[in-house]
Protein backbone atom coordinates (compact mmCIF):
# COMPACT_ATOMS: atom_id res chain seq x y z
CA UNK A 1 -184.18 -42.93 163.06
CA UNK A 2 -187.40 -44.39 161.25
CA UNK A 3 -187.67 -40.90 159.70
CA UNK A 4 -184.16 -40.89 158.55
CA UNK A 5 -184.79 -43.96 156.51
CA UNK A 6 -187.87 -43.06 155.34
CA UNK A 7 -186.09 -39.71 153.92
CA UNK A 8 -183.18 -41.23 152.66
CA UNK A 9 -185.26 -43.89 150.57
CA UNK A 10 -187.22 -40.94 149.17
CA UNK A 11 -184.09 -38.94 147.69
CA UNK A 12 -182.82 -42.41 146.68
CA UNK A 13 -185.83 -42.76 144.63
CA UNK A 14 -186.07 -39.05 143.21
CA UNK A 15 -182.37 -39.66 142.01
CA UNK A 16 -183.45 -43.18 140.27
CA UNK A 17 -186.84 -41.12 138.86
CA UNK A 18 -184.13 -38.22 137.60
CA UNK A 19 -181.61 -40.67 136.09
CA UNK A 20 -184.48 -42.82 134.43
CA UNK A 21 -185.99 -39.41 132.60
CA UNK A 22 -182.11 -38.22 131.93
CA UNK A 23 -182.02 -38.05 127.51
CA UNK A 24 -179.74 -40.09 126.36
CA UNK A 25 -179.89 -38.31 122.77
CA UNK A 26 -182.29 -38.21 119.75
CA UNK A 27 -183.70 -40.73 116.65
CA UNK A 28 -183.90 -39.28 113.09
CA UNK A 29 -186.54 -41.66 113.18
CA UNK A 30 -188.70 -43.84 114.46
CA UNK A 31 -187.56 -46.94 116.50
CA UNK A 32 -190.20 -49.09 115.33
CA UNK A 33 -190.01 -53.02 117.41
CA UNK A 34 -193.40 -54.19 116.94
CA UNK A 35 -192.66 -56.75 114.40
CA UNK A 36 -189.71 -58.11 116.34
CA UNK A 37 -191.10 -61.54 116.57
CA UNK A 38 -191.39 -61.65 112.79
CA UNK A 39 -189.32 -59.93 110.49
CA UNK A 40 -185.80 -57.15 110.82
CA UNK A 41 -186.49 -53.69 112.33
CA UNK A 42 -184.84 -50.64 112.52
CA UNK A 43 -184.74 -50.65 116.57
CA UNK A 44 -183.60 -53.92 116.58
CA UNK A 45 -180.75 -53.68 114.36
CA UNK A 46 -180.01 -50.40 116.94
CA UNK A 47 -180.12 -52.93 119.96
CA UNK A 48 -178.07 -55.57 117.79
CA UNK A 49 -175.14 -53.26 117.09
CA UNK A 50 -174.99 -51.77 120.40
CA UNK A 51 -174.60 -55.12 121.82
CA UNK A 52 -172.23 -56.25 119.44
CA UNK A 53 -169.77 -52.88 119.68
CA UNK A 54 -170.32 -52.41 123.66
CA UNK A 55 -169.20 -56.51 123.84
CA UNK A 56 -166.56 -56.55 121.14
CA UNK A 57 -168.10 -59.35 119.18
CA UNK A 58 -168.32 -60.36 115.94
CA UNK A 59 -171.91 -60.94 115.70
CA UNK A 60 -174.88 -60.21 118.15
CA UNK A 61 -178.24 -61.88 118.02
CA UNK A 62 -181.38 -60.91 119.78
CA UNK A 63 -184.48 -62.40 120.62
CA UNK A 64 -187.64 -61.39 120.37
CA UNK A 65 -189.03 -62.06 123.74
CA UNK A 66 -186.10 -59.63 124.50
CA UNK A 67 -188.24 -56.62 123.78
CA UNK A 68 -192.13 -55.23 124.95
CA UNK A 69 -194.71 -56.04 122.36
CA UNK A 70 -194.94 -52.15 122.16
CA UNK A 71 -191.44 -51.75 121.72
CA UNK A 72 -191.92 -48.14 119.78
CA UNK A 73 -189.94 -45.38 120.09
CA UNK A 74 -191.05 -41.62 118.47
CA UNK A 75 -188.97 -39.95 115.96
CA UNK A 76 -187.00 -37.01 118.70
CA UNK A 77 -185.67 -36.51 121.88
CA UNK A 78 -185.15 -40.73 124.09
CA UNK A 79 -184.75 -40.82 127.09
CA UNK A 80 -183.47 -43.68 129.21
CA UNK A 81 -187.05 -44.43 130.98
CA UNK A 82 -188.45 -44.47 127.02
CA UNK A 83 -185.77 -47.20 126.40
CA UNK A 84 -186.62 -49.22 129.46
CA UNK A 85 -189.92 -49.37 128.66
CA UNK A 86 -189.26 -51.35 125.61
CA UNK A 87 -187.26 -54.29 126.98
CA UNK A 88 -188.31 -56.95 128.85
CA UNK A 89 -185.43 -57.26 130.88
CA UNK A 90 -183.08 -54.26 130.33
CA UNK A 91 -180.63 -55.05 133.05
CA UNK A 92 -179.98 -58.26 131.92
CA UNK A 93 -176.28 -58.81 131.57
CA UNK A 94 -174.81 -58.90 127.81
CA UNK A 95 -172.64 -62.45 127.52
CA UNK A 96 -170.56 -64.04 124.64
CA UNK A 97 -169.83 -67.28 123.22
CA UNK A 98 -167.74 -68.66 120.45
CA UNK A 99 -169.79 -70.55 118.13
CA UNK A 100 -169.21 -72.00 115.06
CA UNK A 101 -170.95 -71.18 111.61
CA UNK A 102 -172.86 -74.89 112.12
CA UNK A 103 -174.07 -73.93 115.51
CA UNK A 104 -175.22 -70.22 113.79
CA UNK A 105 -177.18 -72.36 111.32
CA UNK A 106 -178.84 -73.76 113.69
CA UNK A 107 -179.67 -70.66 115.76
CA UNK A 108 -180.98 -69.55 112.40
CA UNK A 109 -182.89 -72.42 111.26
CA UNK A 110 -185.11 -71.94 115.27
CA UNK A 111 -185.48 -68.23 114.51
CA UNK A 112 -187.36 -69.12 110.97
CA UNK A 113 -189.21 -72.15 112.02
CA UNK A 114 -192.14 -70.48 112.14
CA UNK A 115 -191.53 -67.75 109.63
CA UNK A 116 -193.59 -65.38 108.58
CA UNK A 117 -195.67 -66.12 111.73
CA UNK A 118 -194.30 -64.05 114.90
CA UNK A 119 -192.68 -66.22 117.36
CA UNK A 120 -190.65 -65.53 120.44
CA UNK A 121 -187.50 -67.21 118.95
CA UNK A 122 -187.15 -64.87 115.95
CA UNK A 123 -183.99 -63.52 116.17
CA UNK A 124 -182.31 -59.85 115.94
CA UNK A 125 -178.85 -59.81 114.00
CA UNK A 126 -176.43 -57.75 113.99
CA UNK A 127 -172.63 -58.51 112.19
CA UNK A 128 -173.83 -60.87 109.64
CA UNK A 129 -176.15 -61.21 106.74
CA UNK A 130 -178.56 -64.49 106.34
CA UNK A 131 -180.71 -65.78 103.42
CA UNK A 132 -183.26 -67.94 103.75
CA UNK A 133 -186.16 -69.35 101.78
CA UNK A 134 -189.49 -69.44 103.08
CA UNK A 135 -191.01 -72.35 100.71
CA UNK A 136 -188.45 -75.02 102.21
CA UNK A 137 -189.61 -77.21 104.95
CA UNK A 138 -188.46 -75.09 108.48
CA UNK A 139 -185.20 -77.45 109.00
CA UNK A 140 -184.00 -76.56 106.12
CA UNK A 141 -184.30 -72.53 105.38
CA UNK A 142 -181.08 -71.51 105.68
CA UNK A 143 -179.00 -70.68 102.74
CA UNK A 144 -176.25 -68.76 103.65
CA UNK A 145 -174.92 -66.68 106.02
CA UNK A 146 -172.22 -64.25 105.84
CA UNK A 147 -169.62 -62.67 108.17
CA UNK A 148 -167.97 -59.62 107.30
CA UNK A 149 -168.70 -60.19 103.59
CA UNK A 150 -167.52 -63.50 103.34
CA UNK A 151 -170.06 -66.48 103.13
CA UNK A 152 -169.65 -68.96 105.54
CA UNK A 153 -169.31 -72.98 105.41
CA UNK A 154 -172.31 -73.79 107.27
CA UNK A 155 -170.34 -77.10 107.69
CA UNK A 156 -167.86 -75.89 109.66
CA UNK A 157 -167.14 -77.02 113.23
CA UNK A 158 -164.31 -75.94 113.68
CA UNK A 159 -164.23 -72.24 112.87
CA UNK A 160 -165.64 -69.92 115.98
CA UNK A 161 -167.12 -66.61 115.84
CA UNK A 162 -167.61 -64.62 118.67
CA UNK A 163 -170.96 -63.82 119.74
CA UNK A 164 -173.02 -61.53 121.83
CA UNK A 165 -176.59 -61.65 123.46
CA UNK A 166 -178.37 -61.66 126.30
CA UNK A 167 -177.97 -63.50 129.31
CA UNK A 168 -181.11 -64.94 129.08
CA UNK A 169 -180.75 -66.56 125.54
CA UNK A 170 -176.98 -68.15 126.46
CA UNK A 171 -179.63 -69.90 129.25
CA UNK A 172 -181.87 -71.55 126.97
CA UNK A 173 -184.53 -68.84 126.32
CA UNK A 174 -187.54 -69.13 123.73
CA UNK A 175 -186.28 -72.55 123.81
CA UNK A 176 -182.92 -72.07 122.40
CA UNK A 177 -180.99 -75.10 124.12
CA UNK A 178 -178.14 -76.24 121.92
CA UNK A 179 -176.06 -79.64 122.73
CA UNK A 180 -172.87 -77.64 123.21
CA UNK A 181 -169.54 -78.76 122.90
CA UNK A 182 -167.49 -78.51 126.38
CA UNK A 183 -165.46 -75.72 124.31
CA UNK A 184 -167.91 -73.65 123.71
CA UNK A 185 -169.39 -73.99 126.94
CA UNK A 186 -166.03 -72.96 128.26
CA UNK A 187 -166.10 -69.76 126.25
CA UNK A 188 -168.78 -68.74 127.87
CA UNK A 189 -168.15 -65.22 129.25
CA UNK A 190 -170.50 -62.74 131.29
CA UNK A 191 -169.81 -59.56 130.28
CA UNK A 192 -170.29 -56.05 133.00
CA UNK A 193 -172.40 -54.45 130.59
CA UNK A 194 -176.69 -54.96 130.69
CA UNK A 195 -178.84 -54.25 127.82
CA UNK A 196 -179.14 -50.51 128.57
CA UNK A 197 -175.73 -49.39 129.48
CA UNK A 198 -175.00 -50.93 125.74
CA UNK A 199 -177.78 -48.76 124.09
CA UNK A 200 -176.73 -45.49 125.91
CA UNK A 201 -172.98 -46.49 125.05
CA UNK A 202 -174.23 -46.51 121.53
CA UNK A 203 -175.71 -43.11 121.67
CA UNK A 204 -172.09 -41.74 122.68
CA UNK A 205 -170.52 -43.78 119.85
CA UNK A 206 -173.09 -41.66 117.69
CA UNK A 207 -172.60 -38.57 119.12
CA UNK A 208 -176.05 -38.71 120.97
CA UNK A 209 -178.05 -39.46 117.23
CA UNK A 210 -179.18 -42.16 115.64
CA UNK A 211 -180.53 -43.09 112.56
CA UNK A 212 -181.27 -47.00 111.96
CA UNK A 213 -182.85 -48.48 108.80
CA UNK A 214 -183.56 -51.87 107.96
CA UNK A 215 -180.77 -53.22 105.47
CA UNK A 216 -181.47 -56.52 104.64
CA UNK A 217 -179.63 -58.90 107.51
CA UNK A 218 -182.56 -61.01 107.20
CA UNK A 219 -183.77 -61.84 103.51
CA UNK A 220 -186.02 -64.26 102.40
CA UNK A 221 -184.60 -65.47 98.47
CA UNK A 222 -188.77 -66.67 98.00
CA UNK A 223 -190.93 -63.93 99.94
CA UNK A 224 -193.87 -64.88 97.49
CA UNK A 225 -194.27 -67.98 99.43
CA UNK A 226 -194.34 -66.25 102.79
CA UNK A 227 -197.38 -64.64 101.33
């Protein structure tokens, strides 16, 4: 019987081993997430958008303590074990929340408290476009944000967006604990997809390539005094 086991566990293993090295598809380019903690990157606008189409959100924010340090991906063939290897937690479950554009502010304003330092709280965006300005004091950076094209009332209570991330950051991670309104903590939904299956699902939307750039979610309206 004890041999059984032990044989059983091994092909269980050699089929994890085989679906870990399967290719998922190829990068026209690099996936470069080594300056996660600081500033908008190709790989993770790729992680952004794959949570926010796998989810069905309007908007999907990442943070940085999300990913490895290392997070770097070679220009050619990636395989699901390459991809593992540059999250921290790529299991973790995908959830959504409706906030509103006062609450994104605020996300926003943590993200670039510390900008252009690196911090675990910088943020990964995907579905909207933010402008900030490095030379204000860190409470009071933001200057817009847009949705879809149109700029938001950073106001606005009452409005909700729907928004993606991982499980991890709806929890409170990198120290992202917001007073929430009973509403919004009621909108609180836990998706079945992880932070891989929502990557490979992106490669199929693709047709197994992808090609990320950096396109200006994040942009500072005074880089000179980030300098």
């Amino acid at each position: 019987m004890t041999r059984w086991i032990v044989f059983i566990i091994g092909i269980m293993l050699l089929v994890t081993a085989a679906a870990h090295a399967a290719e998922l598809g190829k990068t026209q380019v690099a996936l470069e997430g080594q300056k996660v903690s600081s500033e908008e990157t190709n790989f993770g606008n790729l992680v952004t958008d794959a949570i926010r189409d796998a989810s069905g959100a309007d908007i999907a924010i990442v943070h940085a303590m999300a990913f490895r340090a290392s997070a770097l991906i070679d220009k050619g063939a990636v395989s699901d074990q390459a991809l593992r290897s540059t999250l921290a937690s790529p299991t973790s479950k995908i959830v959504t929340l409706k906030l509103t554009p006062a609450l994104l502010r605020t996300l926003m304003q943590r993200s670039l408290t510390k900008y252009p330092d690196p911090t675990p709280a910088f943020l990964q965006v995907s579905g909207m476009q933010v402008t900030f300005d490095s030379a204000q004091p860190s409470a009071m950076r933001v200057k817009s944000i847009s949705v879809g094209g149109k700029s938001l009332d950073l106001s606005d209570t009452k409005t909700t967006f729907l928004v993606a991330m991982p499980r991890e950051l709806a929890f409170g991670a990198a120290g992202y604990v917001l007073d929430f309104t009973d509403d919004i903590k009621g909108s609180l939904q836990v998706t079945d997809i992880n932070m891989i299956q929502a990557i490979s699902q992106e490669f199929q939307r693709l047709k197994g390539t992808v090609n990320p750039a950096v396109e200006g979610r994040l942009k500072d309206v005074n880089p000179k005094a980030a300098k």
